[in-house]
PDB file of N, CA and C in Angstrom:
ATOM      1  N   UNK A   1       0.564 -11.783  18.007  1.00  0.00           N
ATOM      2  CA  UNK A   1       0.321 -10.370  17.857  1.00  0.00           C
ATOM      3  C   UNK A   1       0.156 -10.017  16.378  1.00  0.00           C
ATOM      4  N   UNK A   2      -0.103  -9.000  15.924  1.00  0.00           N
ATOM      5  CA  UNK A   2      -1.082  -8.521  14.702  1.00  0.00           C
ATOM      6  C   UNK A   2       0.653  -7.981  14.381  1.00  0.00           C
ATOM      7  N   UNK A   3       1.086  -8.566  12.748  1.00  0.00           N
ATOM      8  CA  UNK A   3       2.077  -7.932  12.069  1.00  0.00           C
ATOM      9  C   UNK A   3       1.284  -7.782  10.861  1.00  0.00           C
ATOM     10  N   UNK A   4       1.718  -6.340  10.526  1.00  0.00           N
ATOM     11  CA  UNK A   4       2.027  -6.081   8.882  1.00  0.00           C
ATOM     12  C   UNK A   4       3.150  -5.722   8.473  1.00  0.00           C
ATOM     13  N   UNK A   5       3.524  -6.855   7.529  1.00  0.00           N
ATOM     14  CA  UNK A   5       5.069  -6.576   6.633  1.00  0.00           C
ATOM     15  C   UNK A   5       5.167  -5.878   5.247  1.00  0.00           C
ATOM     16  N   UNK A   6       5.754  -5.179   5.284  1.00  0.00           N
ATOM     17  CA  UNK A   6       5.346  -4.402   3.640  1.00  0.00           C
ATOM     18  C   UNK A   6       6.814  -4.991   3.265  1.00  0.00           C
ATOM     19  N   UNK A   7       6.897  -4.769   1.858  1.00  0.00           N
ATOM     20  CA  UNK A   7       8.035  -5.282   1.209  1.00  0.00           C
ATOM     21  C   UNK A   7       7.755  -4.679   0.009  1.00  0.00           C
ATOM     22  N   UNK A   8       9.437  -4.665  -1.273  1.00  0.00           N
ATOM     23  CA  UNK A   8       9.107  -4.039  -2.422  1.00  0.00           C
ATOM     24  C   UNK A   8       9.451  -3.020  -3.092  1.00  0.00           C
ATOM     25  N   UNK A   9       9.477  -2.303  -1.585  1.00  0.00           N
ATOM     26  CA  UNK A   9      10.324  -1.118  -2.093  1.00  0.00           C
ATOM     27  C   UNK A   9      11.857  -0.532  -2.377  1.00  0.00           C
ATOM     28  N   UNK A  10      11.917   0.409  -3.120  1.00  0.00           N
ATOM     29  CA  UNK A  10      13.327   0.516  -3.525  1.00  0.00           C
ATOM     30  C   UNK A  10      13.589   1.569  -4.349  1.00  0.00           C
ATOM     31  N   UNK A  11      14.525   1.990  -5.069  1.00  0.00           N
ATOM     32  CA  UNK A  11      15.025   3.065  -6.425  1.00  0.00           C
ATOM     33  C   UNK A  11      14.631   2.473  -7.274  1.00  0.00           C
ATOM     34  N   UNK A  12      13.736   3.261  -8.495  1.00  0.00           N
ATOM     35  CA  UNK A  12      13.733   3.323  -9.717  1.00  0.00           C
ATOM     36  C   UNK A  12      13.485   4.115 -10.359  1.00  0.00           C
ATOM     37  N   UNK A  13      13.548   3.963 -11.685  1.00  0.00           N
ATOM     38  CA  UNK A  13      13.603   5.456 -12.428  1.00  0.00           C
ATOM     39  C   UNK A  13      12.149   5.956 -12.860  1.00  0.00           C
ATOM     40  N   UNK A  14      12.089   7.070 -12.943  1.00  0.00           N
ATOM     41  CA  UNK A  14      10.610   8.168 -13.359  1.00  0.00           C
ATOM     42  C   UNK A  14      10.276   7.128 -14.998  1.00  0.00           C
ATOM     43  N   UNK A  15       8.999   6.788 -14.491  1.00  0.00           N
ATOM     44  CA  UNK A  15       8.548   5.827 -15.300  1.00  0.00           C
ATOM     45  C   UNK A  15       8.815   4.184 -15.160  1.00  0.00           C
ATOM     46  N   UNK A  16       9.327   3.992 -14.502  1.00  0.00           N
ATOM     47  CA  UNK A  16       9.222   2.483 -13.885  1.00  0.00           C
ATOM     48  C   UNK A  16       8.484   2.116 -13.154  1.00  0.00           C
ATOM     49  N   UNK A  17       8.428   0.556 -12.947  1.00  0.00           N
ATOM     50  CA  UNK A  17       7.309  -0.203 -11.944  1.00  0.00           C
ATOM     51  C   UNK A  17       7.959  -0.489 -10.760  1.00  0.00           C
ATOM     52  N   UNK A  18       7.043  -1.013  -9.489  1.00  0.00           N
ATOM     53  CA  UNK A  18       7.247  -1.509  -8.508  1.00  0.00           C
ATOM     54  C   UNK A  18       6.134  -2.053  -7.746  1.00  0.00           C
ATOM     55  N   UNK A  19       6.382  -3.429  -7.589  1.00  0.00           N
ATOM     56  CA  UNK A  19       4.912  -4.122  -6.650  1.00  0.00           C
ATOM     57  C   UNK A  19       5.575  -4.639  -5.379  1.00  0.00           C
ATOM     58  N   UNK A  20       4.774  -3.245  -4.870  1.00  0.00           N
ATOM     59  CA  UNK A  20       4.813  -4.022  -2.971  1.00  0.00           C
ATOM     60  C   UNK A  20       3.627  -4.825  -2.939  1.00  0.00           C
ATOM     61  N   UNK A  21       4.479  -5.690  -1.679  1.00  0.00           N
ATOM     62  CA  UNK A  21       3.487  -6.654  -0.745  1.00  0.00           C
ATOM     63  C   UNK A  21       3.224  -5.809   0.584  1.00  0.00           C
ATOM     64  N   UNK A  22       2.405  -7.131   1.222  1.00  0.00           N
ATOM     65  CA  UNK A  22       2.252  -6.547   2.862  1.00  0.00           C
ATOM     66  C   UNK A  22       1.335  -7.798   3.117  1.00  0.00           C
ATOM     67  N   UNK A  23       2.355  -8.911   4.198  1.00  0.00           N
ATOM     68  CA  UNK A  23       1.917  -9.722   4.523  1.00  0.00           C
ATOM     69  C   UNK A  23       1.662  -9.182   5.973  1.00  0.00           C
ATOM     70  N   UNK A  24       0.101  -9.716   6.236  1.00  0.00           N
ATOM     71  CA  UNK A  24      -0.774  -9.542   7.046  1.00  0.00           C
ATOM     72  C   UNK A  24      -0.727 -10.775   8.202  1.00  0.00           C
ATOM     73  N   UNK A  25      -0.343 -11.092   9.421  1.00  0.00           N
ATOM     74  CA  UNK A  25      -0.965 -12.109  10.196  1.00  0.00           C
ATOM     75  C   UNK A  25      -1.402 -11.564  11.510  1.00  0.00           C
ATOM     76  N   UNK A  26      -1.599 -12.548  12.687  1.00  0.00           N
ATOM     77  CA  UNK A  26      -1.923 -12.159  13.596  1.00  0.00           C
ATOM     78  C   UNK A  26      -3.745 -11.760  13.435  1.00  0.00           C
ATOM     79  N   UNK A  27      -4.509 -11.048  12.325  1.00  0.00           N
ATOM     80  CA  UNK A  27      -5.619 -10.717  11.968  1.00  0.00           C
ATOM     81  C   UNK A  27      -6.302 -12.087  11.506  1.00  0.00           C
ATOM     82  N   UNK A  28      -7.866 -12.018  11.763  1.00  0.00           N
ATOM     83  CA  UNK A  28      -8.766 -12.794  10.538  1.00  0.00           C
ATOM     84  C   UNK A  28      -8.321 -11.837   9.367  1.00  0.00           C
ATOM     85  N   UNK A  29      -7.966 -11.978   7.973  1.00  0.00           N
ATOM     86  CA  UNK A  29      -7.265 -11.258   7.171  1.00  0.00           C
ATOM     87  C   UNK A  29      -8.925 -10.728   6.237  1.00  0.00           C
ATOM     88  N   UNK A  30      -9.318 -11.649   5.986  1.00  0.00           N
ATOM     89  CA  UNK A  30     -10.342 -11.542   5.028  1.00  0.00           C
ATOM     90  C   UNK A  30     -11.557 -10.857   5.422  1.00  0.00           C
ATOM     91  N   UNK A  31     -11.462 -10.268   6.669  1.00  0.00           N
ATOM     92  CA  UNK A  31     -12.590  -9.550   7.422  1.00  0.00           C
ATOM     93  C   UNK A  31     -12.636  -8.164   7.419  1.00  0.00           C
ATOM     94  N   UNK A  32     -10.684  -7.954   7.235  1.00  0.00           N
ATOM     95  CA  UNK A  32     -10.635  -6.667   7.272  1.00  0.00           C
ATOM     96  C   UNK A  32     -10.414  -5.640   5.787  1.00  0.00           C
ATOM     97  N   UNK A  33     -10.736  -4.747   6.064  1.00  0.00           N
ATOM     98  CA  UNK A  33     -10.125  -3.737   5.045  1.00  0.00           C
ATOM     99  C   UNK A  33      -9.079  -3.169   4.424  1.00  0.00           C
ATOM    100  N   UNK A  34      -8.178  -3.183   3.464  1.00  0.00           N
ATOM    101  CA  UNK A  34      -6.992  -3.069   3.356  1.00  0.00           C
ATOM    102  C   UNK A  34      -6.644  -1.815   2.695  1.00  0.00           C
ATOM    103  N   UNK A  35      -5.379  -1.225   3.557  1.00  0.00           N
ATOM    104  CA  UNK A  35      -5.051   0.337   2.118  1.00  0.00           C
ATOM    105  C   UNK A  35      -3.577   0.260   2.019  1.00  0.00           C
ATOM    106  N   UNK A  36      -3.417   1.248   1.513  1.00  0.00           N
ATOM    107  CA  UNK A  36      -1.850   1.369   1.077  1.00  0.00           C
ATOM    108  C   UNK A  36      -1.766   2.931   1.158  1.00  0.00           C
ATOM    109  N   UNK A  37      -0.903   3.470   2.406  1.00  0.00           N
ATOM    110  CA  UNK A  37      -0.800   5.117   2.851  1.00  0.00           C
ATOM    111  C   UNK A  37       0.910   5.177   2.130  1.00  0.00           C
ATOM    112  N   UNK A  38       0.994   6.696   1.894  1.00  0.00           N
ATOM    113  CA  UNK A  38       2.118   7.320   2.065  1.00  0.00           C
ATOM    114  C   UNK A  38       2.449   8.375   2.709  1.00  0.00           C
ATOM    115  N   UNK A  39       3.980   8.637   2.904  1.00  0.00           N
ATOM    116  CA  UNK A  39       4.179   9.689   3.938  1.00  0.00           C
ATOM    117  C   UNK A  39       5.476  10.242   3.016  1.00  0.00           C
ATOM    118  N   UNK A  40       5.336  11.462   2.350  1.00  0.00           N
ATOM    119  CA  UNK A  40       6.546  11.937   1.686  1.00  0.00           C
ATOM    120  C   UNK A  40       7.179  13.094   3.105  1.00  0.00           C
ATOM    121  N   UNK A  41       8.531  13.514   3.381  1.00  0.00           N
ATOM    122  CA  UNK A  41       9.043  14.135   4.116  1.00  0.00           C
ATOM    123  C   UNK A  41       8.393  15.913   4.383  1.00  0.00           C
ATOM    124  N   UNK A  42       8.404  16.034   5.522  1.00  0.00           N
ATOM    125  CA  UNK A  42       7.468  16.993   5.861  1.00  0.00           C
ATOM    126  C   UNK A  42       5.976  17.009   5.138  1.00  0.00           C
ATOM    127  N   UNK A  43       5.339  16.093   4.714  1.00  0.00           N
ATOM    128  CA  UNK A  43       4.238  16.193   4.684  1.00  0.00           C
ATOM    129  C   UNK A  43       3.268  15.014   5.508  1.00  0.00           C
ATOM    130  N   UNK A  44       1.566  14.992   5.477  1.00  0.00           N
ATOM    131  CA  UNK A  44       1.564  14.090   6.309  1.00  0.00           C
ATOM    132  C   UNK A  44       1.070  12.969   5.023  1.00  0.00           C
ATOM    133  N   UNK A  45       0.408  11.969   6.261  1.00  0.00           N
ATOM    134  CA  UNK A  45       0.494  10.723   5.784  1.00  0.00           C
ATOM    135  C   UNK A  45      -1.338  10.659   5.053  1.00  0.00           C
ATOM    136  N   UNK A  46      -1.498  10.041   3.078  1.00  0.00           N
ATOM    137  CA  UNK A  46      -2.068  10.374   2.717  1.00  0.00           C
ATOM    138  C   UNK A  46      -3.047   8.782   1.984  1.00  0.00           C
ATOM    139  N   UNK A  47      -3.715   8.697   2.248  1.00  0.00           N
ATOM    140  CA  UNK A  47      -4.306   7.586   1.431  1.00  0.00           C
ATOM    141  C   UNK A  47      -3.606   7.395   0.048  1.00  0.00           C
ATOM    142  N   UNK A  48      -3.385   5.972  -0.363  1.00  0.00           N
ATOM    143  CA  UNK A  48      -3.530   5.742  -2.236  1.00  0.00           C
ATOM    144  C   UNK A  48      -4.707   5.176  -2.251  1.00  0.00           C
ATOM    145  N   UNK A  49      -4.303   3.519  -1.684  1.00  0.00           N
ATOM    146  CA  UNK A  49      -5.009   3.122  -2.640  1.00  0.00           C
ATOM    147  C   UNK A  49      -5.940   1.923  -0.916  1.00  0.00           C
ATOM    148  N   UNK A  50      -7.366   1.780  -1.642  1.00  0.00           N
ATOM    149  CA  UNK A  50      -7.712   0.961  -0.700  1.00  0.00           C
ATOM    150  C   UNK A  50      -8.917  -0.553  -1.115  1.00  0.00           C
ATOM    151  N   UNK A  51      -8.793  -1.222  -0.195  1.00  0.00           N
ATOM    152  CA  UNK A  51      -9.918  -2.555  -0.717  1.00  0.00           C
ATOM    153  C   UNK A  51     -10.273  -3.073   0.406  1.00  0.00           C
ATOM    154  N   UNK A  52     -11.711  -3.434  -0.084  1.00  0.00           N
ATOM    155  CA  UNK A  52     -12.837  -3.520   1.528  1.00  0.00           C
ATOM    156  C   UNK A  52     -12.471  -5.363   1.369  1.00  0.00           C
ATOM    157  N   UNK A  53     -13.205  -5.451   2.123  1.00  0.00           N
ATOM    158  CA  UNK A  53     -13.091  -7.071   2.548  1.00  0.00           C
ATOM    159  C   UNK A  53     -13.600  -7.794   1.030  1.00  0.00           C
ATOM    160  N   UNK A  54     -14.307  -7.120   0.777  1.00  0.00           N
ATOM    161  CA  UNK A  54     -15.509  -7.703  -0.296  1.00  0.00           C
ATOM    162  C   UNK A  54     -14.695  -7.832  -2.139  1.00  0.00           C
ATOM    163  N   UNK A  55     -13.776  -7.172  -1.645  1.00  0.00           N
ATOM    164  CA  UNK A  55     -12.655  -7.072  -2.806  1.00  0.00           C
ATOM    165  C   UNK A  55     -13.181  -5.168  -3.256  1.00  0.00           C
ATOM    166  N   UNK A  56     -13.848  -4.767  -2.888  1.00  0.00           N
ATOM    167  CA  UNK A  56     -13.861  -3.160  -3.830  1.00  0.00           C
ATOM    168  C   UNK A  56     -13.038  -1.875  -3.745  1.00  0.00           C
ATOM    169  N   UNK A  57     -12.346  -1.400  -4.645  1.00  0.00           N
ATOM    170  CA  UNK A  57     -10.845  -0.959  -4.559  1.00  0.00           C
ATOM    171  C   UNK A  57     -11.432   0.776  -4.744  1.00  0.00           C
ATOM    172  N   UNK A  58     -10.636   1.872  -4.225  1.00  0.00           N
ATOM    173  CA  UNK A  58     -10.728   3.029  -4.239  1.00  0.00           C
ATOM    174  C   UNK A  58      -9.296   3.615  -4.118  1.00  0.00           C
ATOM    175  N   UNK A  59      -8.936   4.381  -5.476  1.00  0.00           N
ATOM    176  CA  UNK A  59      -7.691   4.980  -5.844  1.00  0.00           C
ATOM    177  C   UNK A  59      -7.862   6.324  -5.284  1.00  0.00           C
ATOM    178  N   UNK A  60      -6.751   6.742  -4.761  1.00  0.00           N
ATOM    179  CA  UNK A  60      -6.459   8.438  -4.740  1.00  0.00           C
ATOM    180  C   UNK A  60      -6.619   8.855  -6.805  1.00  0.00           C
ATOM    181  N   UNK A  61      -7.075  10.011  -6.602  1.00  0.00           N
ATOM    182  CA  UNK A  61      -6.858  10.785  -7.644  1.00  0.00           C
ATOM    183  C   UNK A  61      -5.706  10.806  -8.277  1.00  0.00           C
ATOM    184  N   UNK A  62      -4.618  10.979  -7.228  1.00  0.00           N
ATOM    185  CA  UNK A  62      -3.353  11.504  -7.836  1.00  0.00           C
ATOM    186  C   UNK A  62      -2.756   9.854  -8.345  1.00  0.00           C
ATOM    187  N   UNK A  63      -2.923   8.811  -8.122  1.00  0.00           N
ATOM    188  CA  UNK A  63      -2.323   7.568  -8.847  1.00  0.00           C
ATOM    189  C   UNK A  63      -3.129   7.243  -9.844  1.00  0.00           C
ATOM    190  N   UNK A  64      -4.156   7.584  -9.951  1.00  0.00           N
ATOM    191  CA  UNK A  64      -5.468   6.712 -10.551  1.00  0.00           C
ATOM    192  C   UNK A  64      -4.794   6.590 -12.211  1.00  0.00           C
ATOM    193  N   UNK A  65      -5.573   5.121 -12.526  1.00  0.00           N
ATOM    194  CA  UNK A  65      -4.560   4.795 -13.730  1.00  0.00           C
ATOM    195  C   UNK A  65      -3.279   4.532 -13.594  1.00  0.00           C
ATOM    196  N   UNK A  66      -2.389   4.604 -12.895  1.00  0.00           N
ATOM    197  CA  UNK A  66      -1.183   4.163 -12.656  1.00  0.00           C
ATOM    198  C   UNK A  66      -0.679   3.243 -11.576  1.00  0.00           C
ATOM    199  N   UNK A  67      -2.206   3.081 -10.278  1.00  0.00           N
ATOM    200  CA  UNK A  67      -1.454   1.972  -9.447  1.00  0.00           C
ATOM    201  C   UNK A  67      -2.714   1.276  -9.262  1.00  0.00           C
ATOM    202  N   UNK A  68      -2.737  -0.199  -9.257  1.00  0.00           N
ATOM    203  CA  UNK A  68      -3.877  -1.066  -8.713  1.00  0.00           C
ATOM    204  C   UNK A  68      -3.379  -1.943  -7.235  1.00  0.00           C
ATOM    205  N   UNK A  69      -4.206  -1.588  -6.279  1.00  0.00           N
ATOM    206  CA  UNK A  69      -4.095  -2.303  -5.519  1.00  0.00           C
ATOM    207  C   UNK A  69      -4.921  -3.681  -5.454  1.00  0.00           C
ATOM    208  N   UNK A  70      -4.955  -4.893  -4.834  1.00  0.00           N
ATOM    209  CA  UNK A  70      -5.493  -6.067  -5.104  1.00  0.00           C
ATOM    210  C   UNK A  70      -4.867  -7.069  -3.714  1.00  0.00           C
ATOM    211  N   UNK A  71      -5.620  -7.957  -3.284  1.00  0.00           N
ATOM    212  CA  UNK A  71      -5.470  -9.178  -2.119  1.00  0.00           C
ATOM    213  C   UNK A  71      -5.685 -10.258  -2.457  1.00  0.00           C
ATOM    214  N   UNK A  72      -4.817 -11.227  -1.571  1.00  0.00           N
ATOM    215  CA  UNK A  72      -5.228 -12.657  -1.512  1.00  0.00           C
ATOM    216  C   UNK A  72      -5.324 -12.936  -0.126  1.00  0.00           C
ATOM    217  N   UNK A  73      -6.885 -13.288  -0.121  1.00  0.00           N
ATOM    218  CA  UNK A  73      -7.276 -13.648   1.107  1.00  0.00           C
ATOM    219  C   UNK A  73      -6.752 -15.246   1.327  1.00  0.00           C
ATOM    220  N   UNK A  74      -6.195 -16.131   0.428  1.00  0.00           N
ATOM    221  CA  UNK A  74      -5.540 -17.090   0.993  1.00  0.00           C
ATOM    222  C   UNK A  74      -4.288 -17.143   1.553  1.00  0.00           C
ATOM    223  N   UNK A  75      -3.767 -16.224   1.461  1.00  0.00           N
ATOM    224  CA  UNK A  75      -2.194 -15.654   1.066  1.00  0.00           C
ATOM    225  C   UNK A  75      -2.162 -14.636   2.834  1.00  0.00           C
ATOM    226  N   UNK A  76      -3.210 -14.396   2.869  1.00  0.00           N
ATOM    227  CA  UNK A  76      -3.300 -12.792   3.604  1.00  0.00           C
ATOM    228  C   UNK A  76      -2.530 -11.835   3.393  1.00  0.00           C
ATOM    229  N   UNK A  77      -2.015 -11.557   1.890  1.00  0.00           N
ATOM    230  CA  UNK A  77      -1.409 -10.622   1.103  1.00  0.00           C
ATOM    231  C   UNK A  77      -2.714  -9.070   0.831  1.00  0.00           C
ATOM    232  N   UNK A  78      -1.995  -8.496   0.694  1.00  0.00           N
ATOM    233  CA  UNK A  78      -2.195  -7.226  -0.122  1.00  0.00           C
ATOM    234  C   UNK A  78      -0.993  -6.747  -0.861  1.00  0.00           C
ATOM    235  N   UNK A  79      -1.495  -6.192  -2.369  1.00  0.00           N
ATOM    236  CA  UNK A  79      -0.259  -5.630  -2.910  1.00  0.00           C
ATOM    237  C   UNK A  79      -0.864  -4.494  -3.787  1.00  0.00           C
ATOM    238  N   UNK A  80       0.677  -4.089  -4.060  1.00  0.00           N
ATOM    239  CA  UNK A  80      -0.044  -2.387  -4.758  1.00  0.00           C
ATOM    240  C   UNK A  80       1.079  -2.499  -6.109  1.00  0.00           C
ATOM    241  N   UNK A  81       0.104  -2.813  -7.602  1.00  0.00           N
ATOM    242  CA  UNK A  81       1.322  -2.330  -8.189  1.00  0.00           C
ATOM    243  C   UNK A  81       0.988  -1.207  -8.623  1.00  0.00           C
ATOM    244  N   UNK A  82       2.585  -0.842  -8.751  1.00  0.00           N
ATOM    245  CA  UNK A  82       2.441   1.177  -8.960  1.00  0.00           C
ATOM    246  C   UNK A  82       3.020   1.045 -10.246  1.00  0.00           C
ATOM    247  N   UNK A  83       2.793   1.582 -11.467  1.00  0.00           N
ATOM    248  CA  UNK A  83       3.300   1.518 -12.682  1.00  0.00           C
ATOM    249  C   UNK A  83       3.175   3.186 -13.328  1.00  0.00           C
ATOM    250  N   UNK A  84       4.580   3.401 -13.980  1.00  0.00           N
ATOM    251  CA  UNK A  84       4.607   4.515 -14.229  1.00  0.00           C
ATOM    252  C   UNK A  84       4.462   5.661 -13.625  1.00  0.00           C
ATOM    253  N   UNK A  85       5.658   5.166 -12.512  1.00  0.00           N
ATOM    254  CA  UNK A  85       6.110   5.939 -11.830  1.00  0.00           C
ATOM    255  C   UNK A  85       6.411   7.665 -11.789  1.00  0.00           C
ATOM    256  N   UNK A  86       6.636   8.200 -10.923  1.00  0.00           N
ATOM    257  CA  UNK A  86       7.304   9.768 -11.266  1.00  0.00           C
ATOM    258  C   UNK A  86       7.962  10.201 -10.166  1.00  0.00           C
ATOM    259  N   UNK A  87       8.568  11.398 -10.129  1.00  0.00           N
ATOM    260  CA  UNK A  87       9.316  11.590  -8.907  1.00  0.00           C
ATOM    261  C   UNK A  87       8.523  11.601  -7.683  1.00  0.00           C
ATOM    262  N   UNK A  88       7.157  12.660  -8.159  1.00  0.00           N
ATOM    263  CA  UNK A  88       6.153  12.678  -6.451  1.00  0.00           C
ATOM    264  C   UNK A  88       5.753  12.006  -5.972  1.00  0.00           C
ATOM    265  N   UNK A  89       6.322  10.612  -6.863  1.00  0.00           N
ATOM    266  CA  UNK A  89       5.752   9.421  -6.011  1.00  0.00           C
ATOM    267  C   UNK A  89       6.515   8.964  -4.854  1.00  0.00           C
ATOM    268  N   UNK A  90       7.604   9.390  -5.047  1.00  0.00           N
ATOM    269  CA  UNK A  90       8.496   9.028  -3.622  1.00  0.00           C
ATOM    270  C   UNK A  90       7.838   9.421  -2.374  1.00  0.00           C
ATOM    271  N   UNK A  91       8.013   8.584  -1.671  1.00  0.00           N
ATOM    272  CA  UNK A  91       7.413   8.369   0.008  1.00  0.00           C
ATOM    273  C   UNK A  91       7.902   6.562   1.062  1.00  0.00           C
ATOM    274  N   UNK A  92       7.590   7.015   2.058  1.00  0.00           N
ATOM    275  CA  UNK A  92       7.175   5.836   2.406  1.00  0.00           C
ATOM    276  C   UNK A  92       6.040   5.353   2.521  1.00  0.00           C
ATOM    277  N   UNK A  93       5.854   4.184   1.990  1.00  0.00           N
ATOM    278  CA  UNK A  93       4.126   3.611   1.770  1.00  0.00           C
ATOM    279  C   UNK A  93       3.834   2.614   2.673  1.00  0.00           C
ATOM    280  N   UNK A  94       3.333   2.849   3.606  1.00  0.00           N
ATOM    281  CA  UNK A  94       2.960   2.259   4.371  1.00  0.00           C
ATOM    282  C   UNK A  94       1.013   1.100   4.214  1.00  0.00           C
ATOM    283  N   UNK A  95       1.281   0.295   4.609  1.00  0.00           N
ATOM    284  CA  UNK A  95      -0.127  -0.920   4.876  1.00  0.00           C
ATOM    285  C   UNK A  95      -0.878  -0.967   6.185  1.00  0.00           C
ATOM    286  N   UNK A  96      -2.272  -0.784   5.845  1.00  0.00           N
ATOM    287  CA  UNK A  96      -2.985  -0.622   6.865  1.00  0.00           C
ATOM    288  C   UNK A  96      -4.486  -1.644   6.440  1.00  0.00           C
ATOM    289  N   UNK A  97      -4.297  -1.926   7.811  1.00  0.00           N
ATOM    290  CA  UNK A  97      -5.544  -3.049   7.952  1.00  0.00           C
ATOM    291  C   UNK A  97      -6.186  -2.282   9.042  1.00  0.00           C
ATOM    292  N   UNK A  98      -7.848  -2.911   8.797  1.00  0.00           N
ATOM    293  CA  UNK A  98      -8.830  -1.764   9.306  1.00  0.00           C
ATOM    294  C   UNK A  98      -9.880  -2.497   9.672  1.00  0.00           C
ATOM    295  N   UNK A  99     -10.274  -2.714  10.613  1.00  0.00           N
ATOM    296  CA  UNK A  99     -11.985  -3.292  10.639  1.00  0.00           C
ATOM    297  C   UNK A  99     -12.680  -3.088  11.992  1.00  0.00           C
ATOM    298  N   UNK A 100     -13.881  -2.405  11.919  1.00  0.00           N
ATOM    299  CA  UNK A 100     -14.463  -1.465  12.927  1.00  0.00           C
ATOM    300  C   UNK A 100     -13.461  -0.979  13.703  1.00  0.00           C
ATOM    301  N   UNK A 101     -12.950  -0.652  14.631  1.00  0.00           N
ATOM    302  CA  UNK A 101     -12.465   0.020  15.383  1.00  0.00           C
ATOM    303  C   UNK A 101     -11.258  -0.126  15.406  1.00  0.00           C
ATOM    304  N   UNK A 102     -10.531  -1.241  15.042  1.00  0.00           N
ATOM    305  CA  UNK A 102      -9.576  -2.243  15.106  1.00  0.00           C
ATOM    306  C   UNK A 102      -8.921  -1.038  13.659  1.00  0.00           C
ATOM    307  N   UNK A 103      -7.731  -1.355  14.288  1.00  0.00           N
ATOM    308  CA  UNK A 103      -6.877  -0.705  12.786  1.00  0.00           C
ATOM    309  C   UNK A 103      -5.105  -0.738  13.475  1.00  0.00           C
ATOM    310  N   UNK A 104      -4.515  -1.292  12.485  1.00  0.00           N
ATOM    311  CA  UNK A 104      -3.073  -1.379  12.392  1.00  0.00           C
ATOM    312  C   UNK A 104      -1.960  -1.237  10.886  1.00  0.00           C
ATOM    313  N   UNK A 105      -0.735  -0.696  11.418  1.00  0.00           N
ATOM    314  CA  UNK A 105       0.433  -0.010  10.578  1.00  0.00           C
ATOM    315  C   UNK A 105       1.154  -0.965  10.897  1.00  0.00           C
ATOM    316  N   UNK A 106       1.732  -0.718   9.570  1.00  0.00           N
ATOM    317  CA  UNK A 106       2.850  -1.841   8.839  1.00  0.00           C
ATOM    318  C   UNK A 106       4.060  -0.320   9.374  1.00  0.00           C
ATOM    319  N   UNK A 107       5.250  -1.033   9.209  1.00  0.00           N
ATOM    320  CA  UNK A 107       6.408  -0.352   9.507  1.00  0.00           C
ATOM    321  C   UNK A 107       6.686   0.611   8.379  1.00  0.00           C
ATOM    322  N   UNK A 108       6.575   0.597   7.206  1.00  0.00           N
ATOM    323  CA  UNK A 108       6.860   0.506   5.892  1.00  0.00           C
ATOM    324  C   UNK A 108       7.740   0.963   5.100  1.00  0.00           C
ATOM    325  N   UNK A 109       7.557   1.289   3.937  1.00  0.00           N
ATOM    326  CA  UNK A 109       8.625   0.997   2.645  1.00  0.00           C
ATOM    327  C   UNK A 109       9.177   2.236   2.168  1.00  0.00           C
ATOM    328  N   UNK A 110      10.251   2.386   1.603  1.00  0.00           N
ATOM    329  CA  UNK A 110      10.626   3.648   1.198  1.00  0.00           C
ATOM    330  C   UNK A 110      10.916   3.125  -0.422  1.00  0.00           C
ATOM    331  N   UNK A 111       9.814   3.945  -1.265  1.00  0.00           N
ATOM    332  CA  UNK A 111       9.739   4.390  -2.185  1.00  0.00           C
ATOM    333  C   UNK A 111      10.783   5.249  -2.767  1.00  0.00           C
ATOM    334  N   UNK A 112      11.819   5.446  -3.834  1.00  0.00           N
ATOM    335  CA  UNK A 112      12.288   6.507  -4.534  1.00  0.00           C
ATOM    336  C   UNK A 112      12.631   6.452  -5.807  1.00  0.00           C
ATOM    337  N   UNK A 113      12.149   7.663  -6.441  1.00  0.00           N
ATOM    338  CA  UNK A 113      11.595   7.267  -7.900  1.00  0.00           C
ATOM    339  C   UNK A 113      12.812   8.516  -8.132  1.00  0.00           C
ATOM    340  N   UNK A 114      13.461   8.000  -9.094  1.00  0.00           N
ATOM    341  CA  UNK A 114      14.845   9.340  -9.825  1.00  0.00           C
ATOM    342  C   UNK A 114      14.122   9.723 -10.843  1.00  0.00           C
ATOM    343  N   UNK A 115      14.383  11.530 -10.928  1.00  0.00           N
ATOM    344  CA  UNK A 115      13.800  11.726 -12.406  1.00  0.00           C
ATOM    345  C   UNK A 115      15.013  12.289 -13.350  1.00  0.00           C
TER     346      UNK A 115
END
């Protein structure tokens, strides 16, 4: 069956780093599309960051410059590092794999950034 594991997350302080993973199996990995969602409390769940099969990456506005997402298709990894952090970054960030119709959620991570 199709798992995504996110990992990575945790407390740190306003202006610190953190690189999640999200090991992918169950999928052909390298076929599909990869993103990295968040879900802060009472709000909904919002794109960051994403990368097509082909490797080409598309940031939300609100991280841009501060998080790169990136894969290893040998690995069937995806990871997001987030650098320079702030408080609104807290959420849970969830991993999503995508290809035509096909699409699946990782359980995911809880983010919390102290300011």
């Amino acid at each position: 069956q199709v798992q995504l594991v996110e990992s990575g997350g945790g407390l740190v302080e306003a202006g610190g780093s953190l690189r999640l993973s999200c090991a992918a199996s169950g999928i052909s990995f390298r076929l599909y599309a990869m993103g990295w969602y968040r879900q802060a409390p009472g709000k909904q769940r919002d794109v960051v960051a994403t990368i097509t099969s082909g490797g080409s990456t598309n940031i939300a506005d609100s991280v841009k410059g501060r998080f790169t997402i990136s894969r290893d298709n040998a690995k069937n990894m995806v990871y997001l590092q987030m650098d320079n952090l702030k408080s609104e970054d807290t959420a849970v960030y969830f991993c999503r794999a995508s290809w035509s119709v096909r699409g699946y959620w990782g359980q995911g991570t809880q983010v919390t950034v102290s300011s």
